[in-house]
Protein backbone atom coordinates (compact mmCIF):
# COMPACT_ATOMS: atom_id res chain seq x y z
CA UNK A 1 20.47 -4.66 44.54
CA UNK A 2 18.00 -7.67 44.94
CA UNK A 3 15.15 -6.53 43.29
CA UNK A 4 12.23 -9.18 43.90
CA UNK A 5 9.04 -8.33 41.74
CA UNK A 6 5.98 -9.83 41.00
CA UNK A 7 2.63 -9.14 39.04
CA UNK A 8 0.12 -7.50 40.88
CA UNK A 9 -2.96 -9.31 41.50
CA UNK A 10 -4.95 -7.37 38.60
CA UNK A 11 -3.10 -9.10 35.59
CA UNK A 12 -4.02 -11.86 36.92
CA UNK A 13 -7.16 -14.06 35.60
CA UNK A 14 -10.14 -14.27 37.52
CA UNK A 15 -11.61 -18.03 39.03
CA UNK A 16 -14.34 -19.07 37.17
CA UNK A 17 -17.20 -20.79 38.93
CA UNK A 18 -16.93 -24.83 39.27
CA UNK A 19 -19.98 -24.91 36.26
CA UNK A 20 -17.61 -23.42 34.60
CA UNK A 21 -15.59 -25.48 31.83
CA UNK A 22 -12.06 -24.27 32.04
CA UNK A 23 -10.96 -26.22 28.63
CA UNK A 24 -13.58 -23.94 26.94
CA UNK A 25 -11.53 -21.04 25.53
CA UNK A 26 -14.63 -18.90 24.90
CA UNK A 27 -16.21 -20.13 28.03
CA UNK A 28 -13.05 -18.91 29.85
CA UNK A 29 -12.99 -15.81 28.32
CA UNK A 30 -14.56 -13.58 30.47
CA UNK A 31 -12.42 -14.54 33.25
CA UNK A 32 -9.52 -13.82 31.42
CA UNK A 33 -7.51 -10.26 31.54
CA UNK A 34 -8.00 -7.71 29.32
CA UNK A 35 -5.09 -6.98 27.35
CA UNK A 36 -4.94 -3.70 25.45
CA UNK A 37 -1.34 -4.50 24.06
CA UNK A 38 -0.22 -8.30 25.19
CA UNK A 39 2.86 -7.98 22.46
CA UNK A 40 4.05 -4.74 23.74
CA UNK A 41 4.68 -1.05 22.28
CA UNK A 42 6.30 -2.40 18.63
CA UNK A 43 3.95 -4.87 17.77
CA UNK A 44 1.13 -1.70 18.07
CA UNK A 45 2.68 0.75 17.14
CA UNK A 46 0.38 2.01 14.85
CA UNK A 47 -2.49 1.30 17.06
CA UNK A 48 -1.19 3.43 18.94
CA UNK A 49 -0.03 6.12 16.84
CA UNK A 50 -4.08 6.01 16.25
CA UNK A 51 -5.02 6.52 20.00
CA UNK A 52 -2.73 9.61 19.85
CA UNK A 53 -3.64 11.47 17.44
CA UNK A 54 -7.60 10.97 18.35
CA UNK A 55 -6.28 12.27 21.70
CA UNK A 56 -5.32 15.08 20.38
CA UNK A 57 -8.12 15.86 17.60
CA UNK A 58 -4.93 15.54 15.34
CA UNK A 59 -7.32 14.63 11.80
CA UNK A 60 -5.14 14.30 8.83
CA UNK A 61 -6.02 16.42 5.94
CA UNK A 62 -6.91 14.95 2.69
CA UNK A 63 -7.11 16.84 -0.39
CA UNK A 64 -7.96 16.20 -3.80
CA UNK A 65 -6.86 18.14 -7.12
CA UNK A 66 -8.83 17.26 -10.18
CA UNK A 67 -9.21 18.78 -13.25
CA UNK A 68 -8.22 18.64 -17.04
CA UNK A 69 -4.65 18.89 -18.60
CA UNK A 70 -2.92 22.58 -17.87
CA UNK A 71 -5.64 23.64 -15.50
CA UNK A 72 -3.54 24.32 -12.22
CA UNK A 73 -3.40 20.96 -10.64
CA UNK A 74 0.28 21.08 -9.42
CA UNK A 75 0.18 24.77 -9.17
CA UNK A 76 -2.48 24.56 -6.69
CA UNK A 77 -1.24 21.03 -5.11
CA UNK A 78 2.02 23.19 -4.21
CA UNK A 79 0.55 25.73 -2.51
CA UNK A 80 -1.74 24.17 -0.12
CA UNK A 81 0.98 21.61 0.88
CA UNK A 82 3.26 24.56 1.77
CA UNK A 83 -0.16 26.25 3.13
CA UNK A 84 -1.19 22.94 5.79
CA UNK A 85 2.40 21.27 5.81
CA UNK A 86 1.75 18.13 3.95
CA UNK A 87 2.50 16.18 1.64
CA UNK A 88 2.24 15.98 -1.98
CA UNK A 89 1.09 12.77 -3.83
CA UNK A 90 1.66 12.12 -7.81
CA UNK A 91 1.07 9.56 -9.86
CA UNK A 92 4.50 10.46 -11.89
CA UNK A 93 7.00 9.67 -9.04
CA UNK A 94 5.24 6.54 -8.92
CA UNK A 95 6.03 5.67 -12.05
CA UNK A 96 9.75 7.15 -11.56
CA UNK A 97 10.11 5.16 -8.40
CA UNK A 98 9.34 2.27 -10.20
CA UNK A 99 11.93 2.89 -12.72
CA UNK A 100 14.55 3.33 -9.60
CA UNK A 101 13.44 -0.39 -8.72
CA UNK A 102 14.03 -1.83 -11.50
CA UNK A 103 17.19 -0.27 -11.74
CA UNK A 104 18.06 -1.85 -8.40
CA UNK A 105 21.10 -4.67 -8.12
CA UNK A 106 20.30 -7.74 -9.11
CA UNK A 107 20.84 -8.95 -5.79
CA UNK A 108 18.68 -6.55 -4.26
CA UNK A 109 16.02 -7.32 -6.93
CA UNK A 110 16.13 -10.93 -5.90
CA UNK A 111 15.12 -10.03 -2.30
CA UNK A 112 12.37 -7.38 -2.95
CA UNK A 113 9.10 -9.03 -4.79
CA UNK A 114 7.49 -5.59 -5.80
CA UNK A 115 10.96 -4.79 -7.99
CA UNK A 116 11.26 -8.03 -9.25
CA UNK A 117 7.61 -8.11 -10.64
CA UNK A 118 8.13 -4.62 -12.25
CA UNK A 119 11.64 -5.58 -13.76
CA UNK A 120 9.89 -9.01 -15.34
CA UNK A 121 7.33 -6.75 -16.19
CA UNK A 122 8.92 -3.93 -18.03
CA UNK A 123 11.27 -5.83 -19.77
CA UNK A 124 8.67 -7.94 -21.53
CA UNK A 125 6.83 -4.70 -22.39
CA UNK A 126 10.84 -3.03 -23.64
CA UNK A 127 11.18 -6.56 -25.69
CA UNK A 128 7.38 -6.16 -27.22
CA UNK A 129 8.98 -2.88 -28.66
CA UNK A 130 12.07 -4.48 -29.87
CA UNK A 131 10.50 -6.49 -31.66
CA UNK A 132 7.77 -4.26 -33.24
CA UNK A 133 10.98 -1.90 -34.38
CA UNK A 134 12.72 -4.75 -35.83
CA UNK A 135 9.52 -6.10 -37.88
CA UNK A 136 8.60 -2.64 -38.90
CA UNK A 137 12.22 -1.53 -40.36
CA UNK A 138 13.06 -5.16 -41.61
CA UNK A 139 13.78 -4.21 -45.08
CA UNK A 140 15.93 -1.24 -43.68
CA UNK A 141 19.26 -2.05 -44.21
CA UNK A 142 21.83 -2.08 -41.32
CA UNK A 143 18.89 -1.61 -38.76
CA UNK A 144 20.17 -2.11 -35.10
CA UNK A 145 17.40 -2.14 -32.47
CA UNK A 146 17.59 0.56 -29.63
CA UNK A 147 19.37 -0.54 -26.80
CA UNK A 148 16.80 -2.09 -23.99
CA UNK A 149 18.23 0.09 -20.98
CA UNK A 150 17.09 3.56 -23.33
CA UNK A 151 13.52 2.24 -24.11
CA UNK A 152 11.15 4.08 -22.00
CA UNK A 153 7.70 2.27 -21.39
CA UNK A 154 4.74 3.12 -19.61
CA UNK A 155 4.47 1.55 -16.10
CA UNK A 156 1.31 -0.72 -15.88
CA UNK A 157 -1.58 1.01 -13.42
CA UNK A 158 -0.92 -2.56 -11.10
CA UNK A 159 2.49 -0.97 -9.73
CA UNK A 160 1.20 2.37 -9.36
CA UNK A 161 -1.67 1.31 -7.13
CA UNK A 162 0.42 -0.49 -5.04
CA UNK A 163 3.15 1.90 -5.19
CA UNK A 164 0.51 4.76 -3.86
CA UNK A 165 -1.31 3.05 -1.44
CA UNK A 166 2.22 2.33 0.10
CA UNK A 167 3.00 5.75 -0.11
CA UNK A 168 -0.53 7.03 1.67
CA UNK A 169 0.31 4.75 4.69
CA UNK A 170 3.34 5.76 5.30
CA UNK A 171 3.96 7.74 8.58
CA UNK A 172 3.82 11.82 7.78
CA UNK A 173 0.49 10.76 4.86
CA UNK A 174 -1.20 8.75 7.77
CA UNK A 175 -0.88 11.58 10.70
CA UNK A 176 -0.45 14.69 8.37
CA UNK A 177 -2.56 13.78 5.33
CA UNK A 178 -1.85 14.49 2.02
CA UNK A 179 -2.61 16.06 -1.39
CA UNK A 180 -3.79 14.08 -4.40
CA UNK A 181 -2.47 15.68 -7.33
CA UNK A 182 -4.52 14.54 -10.44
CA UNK A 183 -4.78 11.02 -9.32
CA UNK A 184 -6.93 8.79 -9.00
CA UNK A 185 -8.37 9.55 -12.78
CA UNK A 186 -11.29 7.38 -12.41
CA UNK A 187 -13.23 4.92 -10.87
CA UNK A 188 -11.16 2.33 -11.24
CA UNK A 189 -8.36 3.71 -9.51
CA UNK A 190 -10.09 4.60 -6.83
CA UNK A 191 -11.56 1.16 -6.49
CA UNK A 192 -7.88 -0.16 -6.42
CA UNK A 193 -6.10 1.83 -4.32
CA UNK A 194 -9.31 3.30 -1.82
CA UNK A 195 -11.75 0.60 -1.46
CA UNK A 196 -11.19 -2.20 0.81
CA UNK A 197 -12.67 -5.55 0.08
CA UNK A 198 -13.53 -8.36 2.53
CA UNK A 199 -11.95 -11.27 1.67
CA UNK A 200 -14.49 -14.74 0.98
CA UNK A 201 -13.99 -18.11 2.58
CA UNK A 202 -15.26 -21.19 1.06
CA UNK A 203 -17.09 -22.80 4.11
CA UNK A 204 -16.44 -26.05 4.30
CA UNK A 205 -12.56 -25.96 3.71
CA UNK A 206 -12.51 -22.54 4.91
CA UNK A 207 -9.74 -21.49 1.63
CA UNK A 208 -9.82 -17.74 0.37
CA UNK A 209 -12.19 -17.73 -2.47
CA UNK A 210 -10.24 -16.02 -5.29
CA UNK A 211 -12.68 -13.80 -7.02
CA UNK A 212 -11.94 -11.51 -10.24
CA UNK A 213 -12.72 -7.95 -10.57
CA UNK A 214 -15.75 -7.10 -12.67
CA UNK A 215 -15.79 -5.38 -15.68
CA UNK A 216 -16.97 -1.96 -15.46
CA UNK A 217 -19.80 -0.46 -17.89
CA UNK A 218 -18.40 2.40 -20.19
CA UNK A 219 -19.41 5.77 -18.86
């Protein structure tokens, strides 16, 4: 077969008037054609994974569980995640995910930049506690340390931010919704993980202004 095709004449961009300065990109602009997605299907997907399910009136759920210590929180998570067929979010398997990667091989470390920061990280914080059980049982005799791979530490908030707000966008949280089960605790983790702040430019060299967070007030 000798296929011979061709645009058709509507991709194609419109003559501008001879007043008109063609070099002008913003000039030239309304003349141009209107692409809705010039790099193709994979480049948006997730535009239009959006487009579908506002086609559809699919709205994602989103559910938060709050409440003190023993009150019901996963008890209640559970059942309206079975109820409305979504998923369930918790802080805790953030905190054993990032255990799992920085468990990883080192090779694999080397290639992943979230695992690598929390292996740096939790190792300082294992060889802080080394260190405080050696100076605190010096004058024990025969003391060994604990071994560093059966110290358990608390994973800093920084990795489970960034570990949930991965987690939120992936694909069944983004078109099903989810549950929050007892997290975000405060303010400050919703600031972190919820609130999106516009980056600053200085103007005349046009950098990203780095700017640090402010201290919030107690209470």
């Amino acid at each position: 077969m000798n296929i011979k095709m061709r645009s058709s004449d509507v991709f194609k961009d419109k003559t501008p008037p001879e007043e008109v300065d063609v070099e002008d990109e913003k000039a030239m602009e309304p003349f141009k054609f209107k692409w809705h997605c010039q790099k193709g299907i994979i480049e948006n997907a997730l535009k239009l994974n959006i487009e579908f399910n506002e086609a559809r009136d699919l709205e994602p759920v989103k559910i938060l569980i709050t409440g003190p210590p023993a009150s019901g929180k996963t008890f209640y998570s559970n059942k309206i995640s079975q109820f409305y067929n979504i998923p369930r979010v918790h802080a805790a398997e953030f905190a054993e995910e990032a255990y799992k990667l920085s468990n990883l091989d080192e090779e694999v470390i080397a290639e992943n930049e979230l695992a690598s920061k929390i292996k740096e990280k939790l190792d300082a914080l294992k060889d802080d506690v080394i260190a405080k059980l050696t100076e605190e049982n010096e004058a024990v005799e025969d003391y060994e340390p604990p071994e560093k791979e059966k110290i358990h530490v608390r994973v800093p908030d920084e990795f489970i931010y960034e570990l949930m707000l991965k987690r939120i966008n992936e694909n069944d949280c983004r078109n099903r919704g989810y549950i929050l089960d007892g997290f975000p605790r405060s303010y400050k983790d919703c600031n972190y993980v919820f609130m999106k702040k516009l980056p600053k430019y200085d103007p005349d060299t046009g950098d990203l202004i780095e700017e640090e967070e402010p201290e919030l007030e107690e209470g």
